[in-house]
Structure formats: structure tokens, C-alpha cells
C-alpha atoms as a PDB file:
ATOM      1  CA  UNK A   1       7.721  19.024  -7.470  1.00  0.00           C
ATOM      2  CA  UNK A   2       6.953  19.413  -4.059  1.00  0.00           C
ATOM      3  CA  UNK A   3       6.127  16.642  -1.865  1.00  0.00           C
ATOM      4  CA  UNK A   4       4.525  16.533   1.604  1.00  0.00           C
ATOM      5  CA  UNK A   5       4.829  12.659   2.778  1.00  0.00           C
ATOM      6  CA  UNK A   6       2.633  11.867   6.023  1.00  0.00           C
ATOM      7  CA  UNK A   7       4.509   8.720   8.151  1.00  0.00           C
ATOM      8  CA  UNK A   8       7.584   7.334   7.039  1.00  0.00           C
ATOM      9  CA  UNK A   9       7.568   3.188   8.163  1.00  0.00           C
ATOM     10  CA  UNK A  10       8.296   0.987   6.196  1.00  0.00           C
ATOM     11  CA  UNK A  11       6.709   1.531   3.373  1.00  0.00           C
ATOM     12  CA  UNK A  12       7.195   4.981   3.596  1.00  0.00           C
ATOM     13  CA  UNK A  13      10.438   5.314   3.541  1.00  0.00           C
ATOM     14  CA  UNK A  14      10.628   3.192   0.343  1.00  0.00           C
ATOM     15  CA  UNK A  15       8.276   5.838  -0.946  1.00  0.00           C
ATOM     16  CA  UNK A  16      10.580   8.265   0.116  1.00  0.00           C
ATOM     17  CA  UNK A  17      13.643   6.668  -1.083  1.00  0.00           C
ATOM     18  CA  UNK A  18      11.879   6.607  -4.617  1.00  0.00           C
ATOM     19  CA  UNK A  19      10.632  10.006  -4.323  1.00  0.00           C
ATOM     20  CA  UNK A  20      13.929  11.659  -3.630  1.00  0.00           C
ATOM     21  CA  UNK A  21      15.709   9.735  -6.437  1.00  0.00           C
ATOM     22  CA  UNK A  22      13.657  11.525  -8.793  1.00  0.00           C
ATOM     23  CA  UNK A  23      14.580  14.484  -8.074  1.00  0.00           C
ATOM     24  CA  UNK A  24      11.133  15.771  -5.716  1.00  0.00           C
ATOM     25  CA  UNK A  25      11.510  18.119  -2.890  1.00  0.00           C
ATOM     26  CA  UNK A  26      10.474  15.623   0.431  1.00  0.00           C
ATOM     27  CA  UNK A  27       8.806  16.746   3.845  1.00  0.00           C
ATOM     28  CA  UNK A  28       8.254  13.840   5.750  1.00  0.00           C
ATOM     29  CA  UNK A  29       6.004  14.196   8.856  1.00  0.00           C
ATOM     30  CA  UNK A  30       6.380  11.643  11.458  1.00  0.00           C
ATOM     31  CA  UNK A  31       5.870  11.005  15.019  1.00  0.00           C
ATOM     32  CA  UNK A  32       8.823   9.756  15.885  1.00  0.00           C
ATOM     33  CA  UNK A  33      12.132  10.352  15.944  1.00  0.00           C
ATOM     34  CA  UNK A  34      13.434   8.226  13.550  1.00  0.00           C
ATOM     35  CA  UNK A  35      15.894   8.852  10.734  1.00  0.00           C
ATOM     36  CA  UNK A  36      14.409   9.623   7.602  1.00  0.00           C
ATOM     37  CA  UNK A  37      16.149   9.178   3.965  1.00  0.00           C
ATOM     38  CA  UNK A  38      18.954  11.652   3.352  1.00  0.00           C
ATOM     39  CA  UNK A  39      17.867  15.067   1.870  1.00  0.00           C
ATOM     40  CA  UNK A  40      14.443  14.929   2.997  1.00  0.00           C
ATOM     41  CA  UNK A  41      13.262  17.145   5.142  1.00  0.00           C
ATOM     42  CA  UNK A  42      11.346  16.101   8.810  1.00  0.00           C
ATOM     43  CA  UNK A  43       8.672  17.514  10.918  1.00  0.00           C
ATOM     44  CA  UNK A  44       8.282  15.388  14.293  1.00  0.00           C
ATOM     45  CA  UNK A  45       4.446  15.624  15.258  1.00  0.00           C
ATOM     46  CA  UNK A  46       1.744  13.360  15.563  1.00  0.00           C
ATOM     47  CA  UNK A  47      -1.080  13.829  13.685  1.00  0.00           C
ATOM     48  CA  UNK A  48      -3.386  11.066  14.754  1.00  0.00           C
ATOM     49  CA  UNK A  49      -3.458  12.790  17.850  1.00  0.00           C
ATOM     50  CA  UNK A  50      -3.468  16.254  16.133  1.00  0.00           C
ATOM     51  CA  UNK A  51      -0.828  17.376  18.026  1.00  0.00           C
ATOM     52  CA  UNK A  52       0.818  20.158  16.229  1.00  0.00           C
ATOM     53  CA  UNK A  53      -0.973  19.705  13.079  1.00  0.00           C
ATOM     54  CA  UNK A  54      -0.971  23.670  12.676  1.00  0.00           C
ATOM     55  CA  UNK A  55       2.620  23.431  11.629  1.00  0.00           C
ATOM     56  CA  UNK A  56       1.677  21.886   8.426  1.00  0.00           C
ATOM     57  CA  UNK A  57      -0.010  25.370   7.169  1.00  0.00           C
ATOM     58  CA  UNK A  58       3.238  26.322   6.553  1.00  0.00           C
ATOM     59  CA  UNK A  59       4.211  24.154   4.209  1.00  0.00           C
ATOM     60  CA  UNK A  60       4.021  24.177   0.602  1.00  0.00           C
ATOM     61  CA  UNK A  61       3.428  21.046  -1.498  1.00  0.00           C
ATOM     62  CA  UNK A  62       2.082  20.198  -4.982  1.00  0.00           C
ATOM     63  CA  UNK A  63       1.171  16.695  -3.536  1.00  0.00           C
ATOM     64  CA  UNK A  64       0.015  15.594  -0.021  1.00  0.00           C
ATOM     65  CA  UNK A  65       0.523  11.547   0.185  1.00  0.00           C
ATOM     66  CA  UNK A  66      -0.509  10.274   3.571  1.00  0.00           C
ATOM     67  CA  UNK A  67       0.967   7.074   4.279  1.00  0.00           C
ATOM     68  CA  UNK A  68       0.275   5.620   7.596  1.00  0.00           C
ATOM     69  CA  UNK A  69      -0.751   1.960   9.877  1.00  0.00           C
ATOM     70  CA  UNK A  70      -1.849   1.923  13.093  1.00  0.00           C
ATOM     71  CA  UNK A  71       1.063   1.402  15.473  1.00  0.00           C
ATOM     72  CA  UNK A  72       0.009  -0.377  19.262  1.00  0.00           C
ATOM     73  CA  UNK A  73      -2.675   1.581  20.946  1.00  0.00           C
ATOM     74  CA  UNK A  74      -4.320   2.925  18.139  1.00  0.00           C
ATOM     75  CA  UNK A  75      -6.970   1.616  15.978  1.00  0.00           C
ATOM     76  CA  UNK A  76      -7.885   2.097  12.462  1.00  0.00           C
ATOM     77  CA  UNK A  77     -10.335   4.646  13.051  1.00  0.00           C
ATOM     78  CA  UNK A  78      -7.425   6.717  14.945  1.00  0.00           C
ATOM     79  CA  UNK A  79      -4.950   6.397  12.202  1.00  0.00           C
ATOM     80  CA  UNK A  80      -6.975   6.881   9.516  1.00  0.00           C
ATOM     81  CA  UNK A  81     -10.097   9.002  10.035  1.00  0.00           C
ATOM     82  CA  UNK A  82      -9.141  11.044  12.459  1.00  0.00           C
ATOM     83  CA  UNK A  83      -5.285  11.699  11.464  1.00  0.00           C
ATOM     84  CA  UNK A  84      -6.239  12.256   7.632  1.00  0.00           C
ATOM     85  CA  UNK A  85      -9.007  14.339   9.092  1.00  0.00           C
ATOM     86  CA  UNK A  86      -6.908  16.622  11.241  1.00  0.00           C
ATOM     87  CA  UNK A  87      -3.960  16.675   8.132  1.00  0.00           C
ATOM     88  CA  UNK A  88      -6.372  17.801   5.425  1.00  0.00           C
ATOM     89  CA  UNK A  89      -7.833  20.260   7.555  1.00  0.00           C
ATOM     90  CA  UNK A  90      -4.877  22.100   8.244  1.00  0.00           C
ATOM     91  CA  UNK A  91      -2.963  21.725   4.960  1.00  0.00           C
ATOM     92  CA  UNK A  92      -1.796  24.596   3.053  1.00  0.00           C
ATOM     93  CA  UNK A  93      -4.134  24.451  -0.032  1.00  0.00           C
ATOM     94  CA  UNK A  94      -2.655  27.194  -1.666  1.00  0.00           C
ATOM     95  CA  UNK A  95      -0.335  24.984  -4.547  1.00  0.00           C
ATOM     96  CA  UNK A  96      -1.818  21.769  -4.118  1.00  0.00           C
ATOM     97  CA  UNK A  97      -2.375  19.619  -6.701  1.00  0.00           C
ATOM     98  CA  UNK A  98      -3.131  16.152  -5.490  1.00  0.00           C
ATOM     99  CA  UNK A  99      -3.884  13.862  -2.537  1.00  0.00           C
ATOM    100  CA  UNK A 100      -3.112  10.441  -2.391  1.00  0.00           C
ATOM    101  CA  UNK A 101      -4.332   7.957   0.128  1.00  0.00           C
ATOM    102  CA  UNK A 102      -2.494   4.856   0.854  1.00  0.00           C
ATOM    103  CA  UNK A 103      -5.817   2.441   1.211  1.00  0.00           C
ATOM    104  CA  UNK A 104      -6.809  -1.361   0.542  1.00  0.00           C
ATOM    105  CA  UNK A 105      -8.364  -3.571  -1.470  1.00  0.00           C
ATOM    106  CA  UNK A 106      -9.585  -4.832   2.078  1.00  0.00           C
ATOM    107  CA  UNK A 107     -12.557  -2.502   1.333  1.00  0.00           C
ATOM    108  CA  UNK A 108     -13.919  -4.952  -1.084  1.00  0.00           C
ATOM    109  CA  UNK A 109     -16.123  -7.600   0.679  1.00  0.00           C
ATOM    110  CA  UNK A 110     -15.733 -10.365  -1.789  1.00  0.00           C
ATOM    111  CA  UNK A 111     -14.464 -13.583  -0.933  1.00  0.00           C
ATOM    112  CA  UNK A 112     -15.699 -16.286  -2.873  1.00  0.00           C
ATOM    113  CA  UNK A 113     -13.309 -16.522  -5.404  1.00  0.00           C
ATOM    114  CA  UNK A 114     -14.549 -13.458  -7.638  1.00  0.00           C
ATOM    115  CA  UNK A 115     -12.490 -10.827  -9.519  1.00  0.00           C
ATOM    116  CA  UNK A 116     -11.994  -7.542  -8.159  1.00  0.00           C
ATOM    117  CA  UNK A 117     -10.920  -4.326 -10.685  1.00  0.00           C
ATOM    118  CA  UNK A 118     -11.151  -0.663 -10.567  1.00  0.00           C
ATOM    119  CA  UNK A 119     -14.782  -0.333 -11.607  1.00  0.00           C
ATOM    120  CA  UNK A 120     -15.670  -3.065  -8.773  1.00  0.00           C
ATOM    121  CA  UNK A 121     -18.118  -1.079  -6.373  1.00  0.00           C
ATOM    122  CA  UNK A 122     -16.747  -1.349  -2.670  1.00  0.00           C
ATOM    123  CA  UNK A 123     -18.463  -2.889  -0.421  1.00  0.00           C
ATOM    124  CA  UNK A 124     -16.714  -3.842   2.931  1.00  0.00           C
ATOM    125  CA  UNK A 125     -17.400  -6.869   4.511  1.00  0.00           C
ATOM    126  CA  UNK A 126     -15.649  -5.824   8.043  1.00  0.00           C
ATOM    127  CA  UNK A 127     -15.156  -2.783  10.334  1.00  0.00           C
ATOM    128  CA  UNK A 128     -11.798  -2.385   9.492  1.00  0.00           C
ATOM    129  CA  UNK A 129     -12.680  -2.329   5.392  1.00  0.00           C
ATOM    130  CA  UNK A 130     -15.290   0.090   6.360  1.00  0.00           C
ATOM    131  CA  UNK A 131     -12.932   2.362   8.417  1.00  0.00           C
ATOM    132  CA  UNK A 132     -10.583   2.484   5.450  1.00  0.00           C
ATOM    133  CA  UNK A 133     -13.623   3.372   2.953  1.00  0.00           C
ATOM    134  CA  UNK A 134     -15.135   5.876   5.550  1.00  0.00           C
ATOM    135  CA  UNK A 135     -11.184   7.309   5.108  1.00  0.00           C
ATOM    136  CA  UNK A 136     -11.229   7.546   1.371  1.00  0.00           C
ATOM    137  CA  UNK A 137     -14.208   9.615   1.660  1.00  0.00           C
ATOM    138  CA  UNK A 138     -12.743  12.225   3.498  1.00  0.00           C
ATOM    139  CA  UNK A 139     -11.321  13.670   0.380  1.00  0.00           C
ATOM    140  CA  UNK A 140     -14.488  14.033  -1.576  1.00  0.00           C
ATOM    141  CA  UNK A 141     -14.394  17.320  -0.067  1.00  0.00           C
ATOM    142  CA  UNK A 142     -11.317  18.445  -1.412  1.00  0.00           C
ATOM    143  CA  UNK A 143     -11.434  21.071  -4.383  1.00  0.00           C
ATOM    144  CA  UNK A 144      -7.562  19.778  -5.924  1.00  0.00           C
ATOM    145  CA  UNK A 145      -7.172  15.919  -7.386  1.00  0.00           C
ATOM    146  CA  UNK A 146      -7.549  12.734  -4.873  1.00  0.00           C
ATOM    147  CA  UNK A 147      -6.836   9.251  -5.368  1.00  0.00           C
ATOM    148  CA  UNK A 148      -6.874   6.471  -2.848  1.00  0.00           C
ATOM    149  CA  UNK A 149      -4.255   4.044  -3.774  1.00  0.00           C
ATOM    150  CA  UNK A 150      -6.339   0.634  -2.870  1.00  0.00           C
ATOM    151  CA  UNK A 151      -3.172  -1.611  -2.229  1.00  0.00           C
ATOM    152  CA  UNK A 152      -3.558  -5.371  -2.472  1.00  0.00           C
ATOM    153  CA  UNK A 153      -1.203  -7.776   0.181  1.00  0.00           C
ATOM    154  CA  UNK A 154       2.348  -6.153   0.007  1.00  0.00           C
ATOM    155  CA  UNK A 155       5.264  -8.175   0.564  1.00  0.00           C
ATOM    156  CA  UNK A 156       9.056  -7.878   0.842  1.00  0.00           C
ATOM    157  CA  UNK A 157      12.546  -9.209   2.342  1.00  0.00           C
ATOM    158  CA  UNK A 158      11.064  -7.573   5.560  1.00  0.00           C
ATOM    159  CA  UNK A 159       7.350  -8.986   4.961  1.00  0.00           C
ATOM    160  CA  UNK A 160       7.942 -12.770   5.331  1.00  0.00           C
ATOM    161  CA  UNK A 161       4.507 -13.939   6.555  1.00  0.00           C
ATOM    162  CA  UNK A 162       4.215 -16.897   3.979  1.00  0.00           C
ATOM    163  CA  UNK A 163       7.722 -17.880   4.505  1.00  0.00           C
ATOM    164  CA  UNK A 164       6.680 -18.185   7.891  1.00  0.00           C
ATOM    165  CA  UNK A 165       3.378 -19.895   7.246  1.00  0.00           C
ATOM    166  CA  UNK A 166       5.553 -22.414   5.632  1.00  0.00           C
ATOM    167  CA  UNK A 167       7.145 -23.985   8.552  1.00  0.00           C
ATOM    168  CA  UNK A 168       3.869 -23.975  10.768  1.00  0.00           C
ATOM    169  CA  UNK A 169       2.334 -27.091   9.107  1.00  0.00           C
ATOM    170  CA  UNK A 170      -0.402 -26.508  11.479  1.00  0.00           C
ATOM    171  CA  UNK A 171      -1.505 -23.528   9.686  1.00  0.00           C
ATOM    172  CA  UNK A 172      -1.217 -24.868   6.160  1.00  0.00           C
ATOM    173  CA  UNK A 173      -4.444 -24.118   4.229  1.00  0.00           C
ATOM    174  CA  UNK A 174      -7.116 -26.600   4.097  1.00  0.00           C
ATOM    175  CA  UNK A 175      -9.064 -24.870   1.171  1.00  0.00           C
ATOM    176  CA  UNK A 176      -8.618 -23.037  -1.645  1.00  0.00           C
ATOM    177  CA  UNK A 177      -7.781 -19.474  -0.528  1.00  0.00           C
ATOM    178  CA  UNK A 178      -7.071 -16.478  -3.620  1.00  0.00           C
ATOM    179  CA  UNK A 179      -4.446 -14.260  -2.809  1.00  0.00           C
ATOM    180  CA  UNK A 180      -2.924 -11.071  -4.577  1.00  0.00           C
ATOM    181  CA  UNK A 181       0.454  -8.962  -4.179  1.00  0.00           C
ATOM    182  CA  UNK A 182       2.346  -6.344  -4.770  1.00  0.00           C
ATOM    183  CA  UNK A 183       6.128  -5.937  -4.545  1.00  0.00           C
ATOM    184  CA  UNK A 184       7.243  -3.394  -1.473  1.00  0.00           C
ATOM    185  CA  UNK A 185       9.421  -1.995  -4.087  1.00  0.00           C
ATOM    186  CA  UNK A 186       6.716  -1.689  -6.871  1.00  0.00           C
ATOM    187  CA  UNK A 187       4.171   0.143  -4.836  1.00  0.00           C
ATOM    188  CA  UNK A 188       6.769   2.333  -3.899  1.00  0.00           C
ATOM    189  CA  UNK A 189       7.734   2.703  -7.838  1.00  0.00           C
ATOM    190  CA  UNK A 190       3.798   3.187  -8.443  1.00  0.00           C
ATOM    191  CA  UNK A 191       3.358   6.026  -6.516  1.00  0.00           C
ATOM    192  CA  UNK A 192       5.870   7.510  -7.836  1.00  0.00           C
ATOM    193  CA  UNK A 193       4.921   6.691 -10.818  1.00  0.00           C
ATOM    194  CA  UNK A 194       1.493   8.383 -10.159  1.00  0.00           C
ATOM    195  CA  UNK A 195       2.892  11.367  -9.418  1.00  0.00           C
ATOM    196  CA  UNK A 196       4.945  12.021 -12.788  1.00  0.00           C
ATOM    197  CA  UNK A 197       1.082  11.537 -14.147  1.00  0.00           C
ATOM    198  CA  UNK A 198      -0.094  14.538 -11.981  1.00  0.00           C
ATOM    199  CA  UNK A 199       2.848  16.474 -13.260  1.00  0.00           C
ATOM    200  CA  UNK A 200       2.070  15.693 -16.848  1.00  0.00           C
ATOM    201  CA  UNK A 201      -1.488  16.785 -16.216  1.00  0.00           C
ATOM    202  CA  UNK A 202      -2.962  13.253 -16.280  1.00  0.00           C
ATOM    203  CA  UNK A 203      -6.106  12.793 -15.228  1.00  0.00           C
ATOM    204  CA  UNK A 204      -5.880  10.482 -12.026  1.00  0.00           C
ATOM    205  CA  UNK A 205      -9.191   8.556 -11.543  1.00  0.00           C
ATOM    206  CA  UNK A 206     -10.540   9.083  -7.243  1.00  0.00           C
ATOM    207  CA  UNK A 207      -9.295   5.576  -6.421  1.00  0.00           C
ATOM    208  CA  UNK A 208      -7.328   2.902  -8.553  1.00  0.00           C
ATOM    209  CA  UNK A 209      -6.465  -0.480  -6.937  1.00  0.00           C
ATOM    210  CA  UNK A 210      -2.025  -1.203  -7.028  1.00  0.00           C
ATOM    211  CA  UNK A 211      -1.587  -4.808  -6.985  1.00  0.00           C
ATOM    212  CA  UNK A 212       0.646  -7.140  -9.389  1.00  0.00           C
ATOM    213  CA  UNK A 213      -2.758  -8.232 -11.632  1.00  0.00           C
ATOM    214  CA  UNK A 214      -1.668 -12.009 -11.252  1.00  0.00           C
ATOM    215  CA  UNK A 215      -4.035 -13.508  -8.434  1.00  0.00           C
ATOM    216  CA  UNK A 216      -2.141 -16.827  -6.973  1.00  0.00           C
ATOM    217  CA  UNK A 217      -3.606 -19.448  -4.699  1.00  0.00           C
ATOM    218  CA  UNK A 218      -1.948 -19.417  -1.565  1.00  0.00           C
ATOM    219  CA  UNK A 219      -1.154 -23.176  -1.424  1.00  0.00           C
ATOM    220  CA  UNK A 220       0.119 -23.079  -4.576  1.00  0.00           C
ATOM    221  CA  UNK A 221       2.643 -20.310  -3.845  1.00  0.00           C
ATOM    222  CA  UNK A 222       3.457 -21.910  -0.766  1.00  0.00           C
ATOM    223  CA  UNK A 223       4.101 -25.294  -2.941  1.00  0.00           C
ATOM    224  CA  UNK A 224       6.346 -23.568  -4.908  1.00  0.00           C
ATOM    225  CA  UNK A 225       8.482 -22.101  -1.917  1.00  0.00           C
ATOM    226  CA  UNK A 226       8.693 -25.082   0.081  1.00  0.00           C
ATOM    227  CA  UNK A 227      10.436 -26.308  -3.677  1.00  0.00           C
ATOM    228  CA  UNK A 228      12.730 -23.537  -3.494  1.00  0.00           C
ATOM    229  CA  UNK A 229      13.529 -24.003   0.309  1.00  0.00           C
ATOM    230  CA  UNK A 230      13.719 -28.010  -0.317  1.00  0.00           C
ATOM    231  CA  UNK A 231      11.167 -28.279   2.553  1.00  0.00           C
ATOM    232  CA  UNK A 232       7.432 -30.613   2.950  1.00  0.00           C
ATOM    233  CA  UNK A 233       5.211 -28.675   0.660  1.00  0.00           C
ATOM    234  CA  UNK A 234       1.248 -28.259   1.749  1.00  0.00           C
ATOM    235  CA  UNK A 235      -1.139 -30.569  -0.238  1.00  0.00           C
ATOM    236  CA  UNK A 236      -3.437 -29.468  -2.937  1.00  0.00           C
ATOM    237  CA  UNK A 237      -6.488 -28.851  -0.661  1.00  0.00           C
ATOM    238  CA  UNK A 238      -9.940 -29.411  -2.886  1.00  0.00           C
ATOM    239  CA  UNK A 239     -11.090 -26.610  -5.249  1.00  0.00           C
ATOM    240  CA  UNK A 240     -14.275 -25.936  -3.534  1.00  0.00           C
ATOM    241  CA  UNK A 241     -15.395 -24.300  -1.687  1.00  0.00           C
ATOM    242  CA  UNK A 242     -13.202 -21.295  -2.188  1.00  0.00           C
ATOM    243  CA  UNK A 243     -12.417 -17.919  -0.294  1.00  0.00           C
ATOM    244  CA  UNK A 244     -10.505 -14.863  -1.036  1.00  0.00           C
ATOM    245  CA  UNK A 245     -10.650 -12.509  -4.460  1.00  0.00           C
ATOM    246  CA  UNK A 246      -9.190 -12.067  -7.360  1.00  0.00           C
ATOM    247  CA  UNK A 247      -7.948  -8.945  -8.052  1.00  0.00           C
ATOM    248  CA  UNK A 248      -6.873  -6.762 -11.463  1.00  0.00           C
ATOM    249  CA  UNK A 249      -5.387  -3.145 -11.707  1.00  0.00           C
ATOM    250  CA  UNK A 250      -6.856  -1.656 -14.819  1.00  0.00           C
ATOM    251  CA  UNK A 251      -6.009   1.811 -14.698  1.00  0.00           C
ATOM    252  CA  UNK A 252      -2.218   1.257 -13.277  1.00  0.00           C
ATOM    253  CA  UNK A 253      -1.672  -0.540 -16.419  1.00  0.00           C
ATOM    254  CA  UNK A 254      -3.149   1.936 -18.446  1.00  0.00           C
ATOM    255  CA  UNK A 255      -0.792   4.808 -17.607  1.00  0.00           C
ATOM    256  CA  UNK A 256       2.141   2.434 -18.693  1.00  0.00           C
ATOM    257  CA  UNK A 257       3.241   1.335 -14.960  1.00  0.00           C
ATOM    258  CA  UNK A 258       5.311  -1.856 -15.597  1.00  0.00           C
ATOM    259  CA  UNK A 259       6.224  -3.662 -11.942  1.00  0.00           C
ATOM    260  CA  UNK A 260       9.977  -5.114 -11.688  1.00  0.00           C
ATOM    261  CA  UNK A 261       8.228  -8.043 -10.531  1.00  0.00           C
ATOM    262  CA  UNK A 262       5.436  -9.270 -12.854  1.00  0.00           C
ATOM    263  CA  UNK A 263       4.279 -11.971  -9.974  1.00  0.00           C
ATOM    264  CA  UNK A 264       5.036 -14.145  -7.098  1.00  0.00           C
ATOM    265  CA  UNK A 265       7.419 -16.279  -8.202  1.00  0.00           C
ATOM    266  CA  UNK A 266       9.551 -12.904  -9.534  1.00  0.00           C
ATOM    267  CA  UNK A 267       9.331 -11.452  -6.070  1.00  0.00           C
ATOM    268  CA  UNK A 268      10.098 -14.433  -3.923  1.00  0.00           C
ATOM    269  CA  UNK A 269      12.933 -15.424  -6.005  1.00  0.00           C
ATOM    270  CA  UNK A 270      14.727 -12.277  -5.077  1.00  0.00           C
ATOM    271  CA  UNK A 271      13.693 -12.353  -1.795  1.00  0.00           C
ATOM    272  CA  UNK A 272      15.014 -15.806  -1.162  1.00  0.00           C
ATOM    273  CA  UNK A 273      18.155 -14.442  -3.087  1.00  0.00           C
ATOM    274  CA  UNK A 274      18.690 -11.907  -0.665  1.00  0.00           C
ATOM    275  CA  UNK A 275      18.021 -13.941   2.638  1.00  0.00           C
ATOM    276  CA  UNK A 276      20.879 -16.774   1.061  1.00  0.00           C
ATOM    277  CA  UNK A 277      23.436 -13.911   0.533  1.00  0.00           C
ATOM    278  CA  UNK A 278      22.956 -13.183   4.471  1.00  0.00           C
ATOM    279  CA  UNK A 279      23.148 -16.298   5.425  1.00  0.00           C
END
């Protein structure tokens, strides 16, 4: 299958990486530079600015994944409005099958505590959630398959904000806040995942949420590192009031997906793993 992969950052090019090893043909566009994996092959433009977005008439793909975050001096409504507008209008639609759309379960404005699924209407509570919704519906124009890939907090060796959190007491939470994950590795496996499903003719719902289905609260997972660093732990702040969602992935599970880390404590573990072996 043919793959046309828009921005290649971090979690990109574990997309990428993932994408390749299955045996897909890979066109990363990016803006810069940059290496991309091995065997892939690059177009250098920039297509929040549309500059040179023509070029991409030219080439075929099955699936169209556009996978970027604002980088400094552009905002949300740069990166993704106007550079998945200027991409889907000059797309060869000629072979393609699907279009997926890296979003966030940021567009859902709950944050008392409540559970969040697939069949959860969104509602954004911010600009930014709004911006990312007014992005999704972009693609209701498209005549092939669209999902938007609504991905909960992602984290990895090189995502280490709660490690970090850790050892600024001053920032320790003072209520109970929800939280939800997904592995850097797993999303990357999911989309993948998701696109064997298009090439077995599933039928791929417009927008499914990717997260690891097991909701945490953040002092508690921060309890549990500072046991694994050996380092003052945050007290149990009082259950109420609470803030943040709870969030469930009904439709990933459905296909079959199965994450190599079922939750926090998986993830971390390895991560922690990896960041003694370098020390």
C-alpha cells in the first residue's frame, strides 16, 4: 500500500518507522530538512504555508495521514486548518482510499471527572479544542474514507513532563486531576494498525479516540514514580472537587488493537528502564 505521510517529528517518524516495517511504500512531506527513516521517500515543502503544495498532485497514495504540531510562530489554526486545507486540496484523488487526521481528545470539553468514549459528542471547551474540531471537519467533504485519530496525552522516553513535574514540588497537584495516555510507540502501532483495516476493507468509523482505556489520577501516577525513583511522593490531595476526564477507546478495541503497554505503570517502567541503562 501506498502511503503519503504529512510531517515527520516525533511522532511521525515513529509512524514512519512502523509504516515501513510493514512493508508500505512511504512519502514523507516535510518542511525541513531533516533525515527521514531509511527507504522512505521525502518531499521538502511546507504546506502550512502552501508553499509548493502543487507537487503533491503527483503523487499517488492509497492513504493520506497528516501528522503535524505547530512548531514556533505558528498557531493551531496555521497548522491545522489551513495546512490540511491546502494538502487536501491539492491531493491526487485518483487511488485514494483513506484520510487520517492526527487530532485530540482536547476537543472534548469535559472536565469534571466524566467519561469520555467514541460516541461522546464533542464539544470544545477552548479555542485550541475548537481549532482541532473545525480541522476534523475539513474532511467531511471528501468522497474516499476519513478518520480523525482523537489522541489522548502521549508519552515516551522523549515525553518526560511528569517525570519532570515530579521534582517541582511546587507544582504538585492540589486536587484530584484525571488523566489518560497513550504509549508513543502504541499510537504509532495503532495507526498502523488502522491502516491494515482499510486494506482489509474495514469499515473505519469518521473519528475514533486512541488512548490506553485506563484513566489514572495524576497524583497517583506521580506517587507511584516518586516510589520507583525513591524520591518525596505528592500527598493524596482530597477527592473533590475533581477536574480532567476519563477517557475509553471503544472502537480501537473492537478491531482487535492490543497496546504493548496496557497502562501507566507498563509504560513508565520501560521508560525508567531505558533512562537507568543511559545513565
Amino acid at each position: 500500500m501506498r502511503i503519503l505521510q504529512i510531517g515527520c517529528g516525533g511522532l511521525g517518524t515513529l509512524i514512519a518507522q512502523a509504516t515501513l516495517a510493514q512493508g508500505h511504500d512511504l512519502t514523507i512531506v516535510r518542511r525541513s530538512r531533516k533525515p527521514v527513516p531509511p527507504r522512505a521517500e521525502v518531499l521538502t515543502l511546507d504546506v502550512v504555508r502552501g508553499v509548493g503544495v502543487s507537487a503533491l498532485t503527483a503523487v499517488p497514495a492509497d492513504i493520506l495521514l497528516y501528522c503535524l504540531a505547530p512548531v514556533e510562530g505558528q498557531s493551531y489554526q496555521q497548522t491545522y486548518v489551513e495546512g490540511l486545507r491546502h494538502v487536501l486540496a491539492n491531493v491526487s484523488t485518483d487511488s485514494l482510499k483513506h484520510v487520517f487526521f492526527i487530532s485530540s481528545t482536547g476537543i472534548y470539553g469535559e472536565h469534571h471527572g466524566e467519561w469520555i468514549d467514541d460516541d461522546t459528542p464533542a464539544i470544545p471547551a477552548d479555542a485550541e479544542g475548537q481549532v482541532m474540531l473545525d480541522a476534523e471537519r475539513l474532511l467531511d467533504g471528501l468522497a474516499c474514507g476519513h478518520t480523525a485519530l482523537r489522541v489522548s496525552g502521549i508519552y515516551g522516553p522523549q515525553r518526560l513532563y511528569l517525570l519532570r513535574l515530579l521534582q517541582n514540588s511546587a507544582r504538585w497537584p492540589t486536587q484530584v486531576h484525571w488523566t489518560n495516555r497513550m504509549h508513543e510507540l502504541d499510537v504509532a502501532s495503532a495507526v498502523v494498525h488502522l491502516y491494515q483495516q482499510v486494506m482489509d476493507g474495514v469499515a473505519l468509523p469518521q473519528h475514533c479516540i486512541l488512548t490506553d482505556g485506563v484513566p489514572a489520577m495524576q497524583h497517583e501516577v506521580l506517587q507511584w514514580l516518586a516510589v520507583q525513583q525513591q524520591v518525596p511522593a505528592p500527598a493524596t490531595p482530597p477527592l473533590q472537587p475533581q477536574s480532567g476526564k476519563r477517557i475509553r477507546s471503544h472502537f480501537l478495541q473492537h478491531t482487535g488493537f492490543k497496546p504493548q503497554f496496557a497502562d501507566y505503570q507498563a509504560g513508565y517502567a520501560s521508560i525508567l528502564s531505558s533512562l537507568n541503562d543511559l545513565a
